[in-house]
PDB file of N, CA and C in Angstrom:
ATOM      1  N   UNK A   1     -61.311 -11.505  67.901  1.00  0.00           N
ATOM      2  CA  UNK A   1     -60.663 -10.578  67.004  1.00  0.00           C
ATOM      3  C   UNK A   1     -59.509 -11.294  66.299  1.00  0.00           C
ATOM      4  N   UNK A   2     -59.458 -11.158  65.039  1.00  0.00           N
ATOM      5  CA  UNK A   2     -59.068 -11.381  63.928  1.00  0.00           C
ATOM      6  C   UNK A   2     -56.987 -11.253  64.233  1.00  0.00           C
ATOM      7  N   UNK A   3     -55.924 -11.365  63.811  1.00  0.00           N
ATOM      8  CA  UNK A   3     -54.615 -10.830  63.814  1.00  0.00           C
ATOM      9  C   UNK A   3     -54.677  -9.219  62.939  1.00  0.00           C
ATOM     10  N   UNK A   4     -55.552  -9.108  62.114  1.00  0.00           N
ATOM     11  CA  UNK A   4     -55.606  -7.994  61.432  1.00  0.00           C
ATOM     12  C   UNK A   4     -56.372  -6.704  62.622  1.00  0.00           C
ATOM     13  N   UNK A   5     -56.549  -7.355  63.317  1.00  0.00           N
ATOM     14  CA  UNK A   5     -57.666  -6.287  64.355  1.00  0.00           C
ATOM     15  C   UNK A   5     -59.195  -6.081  64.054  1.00  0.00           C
ATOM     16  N   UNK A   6     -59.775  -6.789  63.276  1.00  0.00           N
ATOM     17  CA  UNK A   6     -60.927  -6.941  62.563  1.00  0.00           C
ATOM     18  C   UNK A   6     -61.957  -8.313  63.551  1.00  0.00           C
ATOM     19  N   UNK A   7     -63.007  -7.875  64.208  1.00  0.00           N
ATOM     20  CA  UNK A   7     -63.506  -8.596  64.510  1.00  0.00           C
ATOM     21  C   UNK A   7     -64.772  -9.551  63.577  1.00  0.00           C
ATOM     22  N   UNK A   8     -64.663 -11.219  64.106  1.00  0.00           N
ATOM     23  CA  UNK A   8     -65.833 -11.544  63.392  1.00  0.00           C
ATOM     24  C   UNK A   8     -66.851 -11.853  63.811  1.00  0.00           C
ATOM     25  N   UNK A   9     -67.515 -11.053  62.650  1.00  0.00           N
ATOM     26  CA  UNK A   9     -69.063 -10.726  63.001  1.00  0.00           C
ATOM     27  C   UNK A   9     -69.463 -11.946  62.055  1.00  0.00           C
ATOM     28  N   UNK A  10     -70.783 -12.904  62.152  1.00  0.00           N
ATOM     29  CA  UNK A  10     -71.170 -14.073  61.528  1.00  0.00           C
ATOM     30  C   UNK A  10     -71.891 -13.220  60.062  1.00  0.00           C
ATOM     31  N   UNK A  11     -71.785 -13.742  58.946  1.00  0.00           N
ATOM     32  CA  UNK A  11     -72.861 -12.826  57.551  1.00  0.00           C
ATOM     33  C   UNK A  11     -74.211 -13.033  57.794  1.00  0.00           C
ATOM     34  N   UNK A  12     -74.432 -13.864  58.789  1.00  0.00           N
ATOM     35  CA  UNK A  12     -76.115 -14.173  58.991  1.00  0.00           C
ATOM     36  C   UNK A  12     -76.835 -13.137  60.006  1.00  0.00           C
ATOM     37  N   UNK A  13     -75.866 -12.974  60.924  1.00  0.00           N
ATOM     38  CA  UNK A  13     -76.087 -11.961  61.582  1.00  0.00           C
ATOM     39  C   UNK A  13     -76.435 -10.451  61.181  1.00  0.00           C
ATOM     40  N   UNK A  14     -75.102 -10.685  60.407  1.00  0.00           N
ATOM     41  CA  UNK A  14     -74.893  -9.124  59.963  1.00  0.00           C
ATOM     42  C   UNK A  14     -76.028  -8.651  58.996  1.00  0.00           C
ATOM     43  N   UNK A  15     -76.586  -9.610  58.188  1.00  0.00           N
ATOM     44  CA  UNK A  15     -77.996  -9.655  57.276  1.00  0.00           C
ATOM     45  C   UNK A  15     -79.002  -9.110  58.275  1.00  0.00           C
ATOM     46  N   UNK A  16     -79.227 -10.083  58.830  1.00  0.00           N
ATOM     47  CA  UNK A  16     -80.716  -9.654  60.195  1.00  0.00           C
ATOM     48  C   UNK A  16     -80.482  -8.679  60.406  1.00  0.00           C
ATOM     49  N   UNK A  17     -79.102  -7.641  61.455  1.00  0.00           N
ATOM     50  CA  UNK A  17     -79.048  -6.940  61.814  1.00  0.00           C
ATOM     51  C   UNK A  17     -79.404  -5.570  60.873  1.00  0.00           C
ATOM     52  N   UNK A  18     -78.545  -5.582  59.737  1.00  0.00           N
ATOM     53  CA  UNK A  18     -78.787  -4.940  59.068  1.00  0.00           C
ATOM     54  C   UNK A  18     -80.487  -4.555  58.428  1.00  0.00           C
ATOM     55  N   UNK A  19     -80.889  -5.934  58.084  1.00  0.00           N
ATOM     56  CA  UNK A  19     -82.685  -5.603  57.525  1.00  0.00           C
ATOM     57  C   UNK A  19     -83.303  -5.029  58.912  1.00  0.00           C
ATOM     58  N   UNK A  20     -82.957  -5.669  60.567  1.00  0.00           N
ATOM     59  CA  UNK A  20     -83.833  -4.914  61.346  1.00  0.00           C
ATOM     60  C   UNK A  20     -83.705  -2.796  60.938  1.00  0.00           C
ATOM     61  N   UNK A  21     -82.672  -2.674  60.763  1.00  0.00           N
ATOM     62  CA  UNK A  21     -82.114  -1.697  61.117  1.00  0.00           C
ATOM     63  C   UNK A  21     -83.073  -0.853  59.722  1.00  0.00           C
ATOM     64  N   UNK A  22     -82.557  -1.713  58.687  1.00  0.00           N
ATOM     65  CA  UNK A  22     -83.815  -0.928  57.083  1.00  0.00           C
ATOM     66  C   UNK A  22     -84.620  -1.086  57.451  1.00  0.00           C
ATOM     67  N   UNK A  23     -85.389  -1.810  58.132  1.00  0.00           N
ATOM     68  CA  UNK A  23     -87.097  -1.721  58.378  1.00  0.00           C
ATOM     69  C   UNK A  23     -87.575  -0.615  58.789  1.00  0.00           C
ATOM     70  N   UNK A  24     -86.799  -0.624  59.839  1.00  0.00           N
ATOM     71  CA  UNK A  24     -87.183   0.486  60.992  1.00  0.00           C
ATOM     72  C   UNK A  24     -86.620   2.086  60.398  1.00  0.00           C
ATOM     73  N   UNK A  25     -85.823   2.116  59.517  1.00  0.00           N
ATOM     74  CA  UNK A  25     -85.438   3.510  59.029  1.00  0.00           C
ATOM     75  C   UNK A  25     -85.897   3.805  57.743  1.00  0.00           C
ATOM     76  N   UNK A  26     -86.084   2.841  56.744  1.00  0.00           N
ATOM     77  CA  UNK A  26     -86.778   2.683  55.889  1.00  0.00           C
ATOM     78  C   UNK A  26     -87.808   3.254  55.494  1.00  0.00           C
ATOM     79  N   UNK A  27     -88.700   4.132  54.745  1.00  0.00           N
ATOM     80  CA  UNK A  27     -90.004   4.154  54.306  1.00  0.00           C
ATOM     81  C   UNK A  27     -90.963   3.799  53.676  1.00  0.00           C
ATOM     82  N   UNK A  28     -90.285   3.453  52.674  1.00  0.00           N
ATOM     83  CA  UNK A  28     -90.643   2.056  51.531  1.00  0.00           C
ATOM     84  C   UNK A  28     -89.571   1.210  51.203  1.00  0.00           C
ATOM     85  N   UNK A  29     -90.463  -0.044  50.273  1.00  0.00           N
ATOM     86  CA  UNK A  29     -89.423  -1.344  49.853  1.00  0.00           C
ATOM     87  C   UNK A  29     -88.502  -0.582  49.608  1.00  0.00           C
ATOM     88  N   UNK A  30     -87.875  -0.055  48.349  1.00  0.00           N
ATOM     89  CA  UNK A  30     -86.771   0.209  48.083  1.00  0.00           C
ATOM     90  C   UNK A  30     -85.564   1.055  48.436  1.00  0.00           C
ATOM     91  N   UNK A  31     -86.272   1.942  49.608  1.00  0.00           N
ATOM     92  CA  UNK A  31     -85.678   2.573  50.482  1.00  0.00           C
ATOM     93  C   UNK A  31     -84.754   1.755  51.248  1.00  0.00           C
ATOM     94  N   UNK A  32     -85.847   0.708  51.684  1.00  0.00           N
ATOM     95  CA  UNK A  32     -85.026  -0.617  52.488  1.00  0.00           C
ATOM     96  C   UNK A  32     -84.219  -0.970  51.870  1.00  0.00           C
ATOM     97  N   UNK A  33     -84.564  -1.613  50.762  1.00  0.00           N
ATOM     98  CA  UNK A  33     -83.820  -2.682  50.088  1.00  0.00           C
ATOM     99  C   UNK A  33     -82.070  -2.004  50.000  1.00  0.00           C
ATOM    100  N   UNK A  34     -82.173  -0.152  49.533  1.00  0.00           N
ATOM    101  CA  UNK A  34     -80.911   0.328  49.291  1.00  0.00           C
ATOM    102  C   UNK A  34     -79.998   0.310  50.652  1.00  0.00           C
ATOM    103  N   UNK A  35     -80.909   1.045  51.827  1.00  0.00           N
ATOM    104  CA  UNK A  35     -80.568   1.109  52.899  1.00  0.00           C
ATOM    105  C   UNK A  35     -79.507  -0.242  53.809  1.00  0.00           C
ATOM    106  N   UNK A  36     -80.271  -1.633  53.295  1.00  0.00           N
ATOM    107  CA  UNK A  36     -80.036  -2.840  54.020  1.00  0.00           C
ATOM    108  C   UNK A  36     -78.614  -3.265  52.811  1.00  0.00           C
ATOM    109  N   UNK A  37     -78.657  -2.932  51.745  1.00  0.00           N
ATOM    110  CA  UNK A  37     -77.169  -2.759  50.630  1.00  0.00           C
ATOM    111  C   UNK A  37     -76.259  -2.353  51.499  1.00  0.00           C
ATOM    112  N   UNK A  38     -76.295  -1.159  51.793  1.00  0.00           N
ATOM    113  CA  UNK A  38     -75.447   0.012  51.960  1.00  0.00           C
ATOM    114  C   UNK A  38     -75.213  -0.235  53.348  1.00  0.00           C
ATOM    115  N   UNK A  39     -75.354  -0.352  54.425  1.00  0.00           N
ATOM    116  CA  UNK A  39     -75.026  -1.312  55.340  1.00  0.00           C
ATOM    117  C   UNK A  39     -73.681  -2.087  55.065  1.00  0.00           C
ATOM    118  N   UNK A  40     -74.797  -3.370  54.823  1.00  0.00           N
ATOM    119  CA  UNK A  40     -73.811  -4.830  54.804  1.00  0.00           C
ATOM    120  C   UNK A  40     -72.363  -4.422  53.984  1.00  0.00           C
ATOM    121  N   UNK A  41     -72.579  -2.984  52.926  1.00  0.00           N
ATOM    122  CA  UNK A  41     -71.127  -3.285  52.016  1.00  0.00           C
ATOM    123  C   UNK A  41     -70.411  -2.164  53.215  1.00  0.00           C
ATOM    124  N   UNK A  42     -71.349  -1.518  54.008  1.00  0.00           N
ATOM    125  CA  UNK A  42     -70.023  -0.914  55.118  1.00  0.00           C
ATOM    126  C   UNK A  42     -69.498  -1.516  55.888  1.00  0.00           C
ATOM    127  N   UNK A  43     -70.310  -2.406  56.580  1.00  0.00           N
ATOM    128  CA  UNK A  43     -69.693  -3.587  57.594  1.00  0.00           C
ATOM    129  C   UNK A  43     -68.646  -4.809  56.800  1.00  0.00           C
ATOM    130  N   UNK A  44     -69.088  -4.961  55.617  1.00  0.00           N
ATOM    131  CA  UNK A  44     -68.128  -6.058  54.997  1.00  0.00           C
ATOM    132  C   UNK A  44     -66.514  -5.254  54.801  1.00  0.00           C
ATOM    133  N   UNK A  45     -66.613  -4.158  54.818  1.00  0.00           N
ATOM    134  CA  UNK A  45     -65.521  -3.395  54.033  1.00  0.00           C
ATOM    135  C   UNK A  45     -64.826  -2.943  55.470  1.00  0.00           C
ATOM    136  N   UNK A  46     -65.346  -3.392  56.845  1.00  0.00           N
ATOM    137  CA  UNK A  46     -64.212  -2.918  57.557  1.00  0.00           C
ATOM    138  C   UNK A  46     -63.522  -4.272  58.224  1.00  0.00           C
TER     139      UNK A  46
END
């Protein structure tokens, strides 16, 4: 953990994690594609 209180998470990780996560909730490509967006800009933003 970070001095700000922010832990780091690796961006490679956070990619994978995130697409496992659109796959599986996902229904189609672009469902994913928004889903696996919308993610990564919540995790980047905390």
């Amino acid at each position: 953990m970070g001095k700000d209180g922010r832990s780091y998470w690796p961006v490679k990780r956070q990619a994978a994690t995130a697409d496992r996560i659109a796959n599986h909730k996902g229904r189609n490509p672009q469902e994913r594609a928004s889903l696996k967006k919308r993610l990564l800009r919540k995790w980047m933003s905390k």
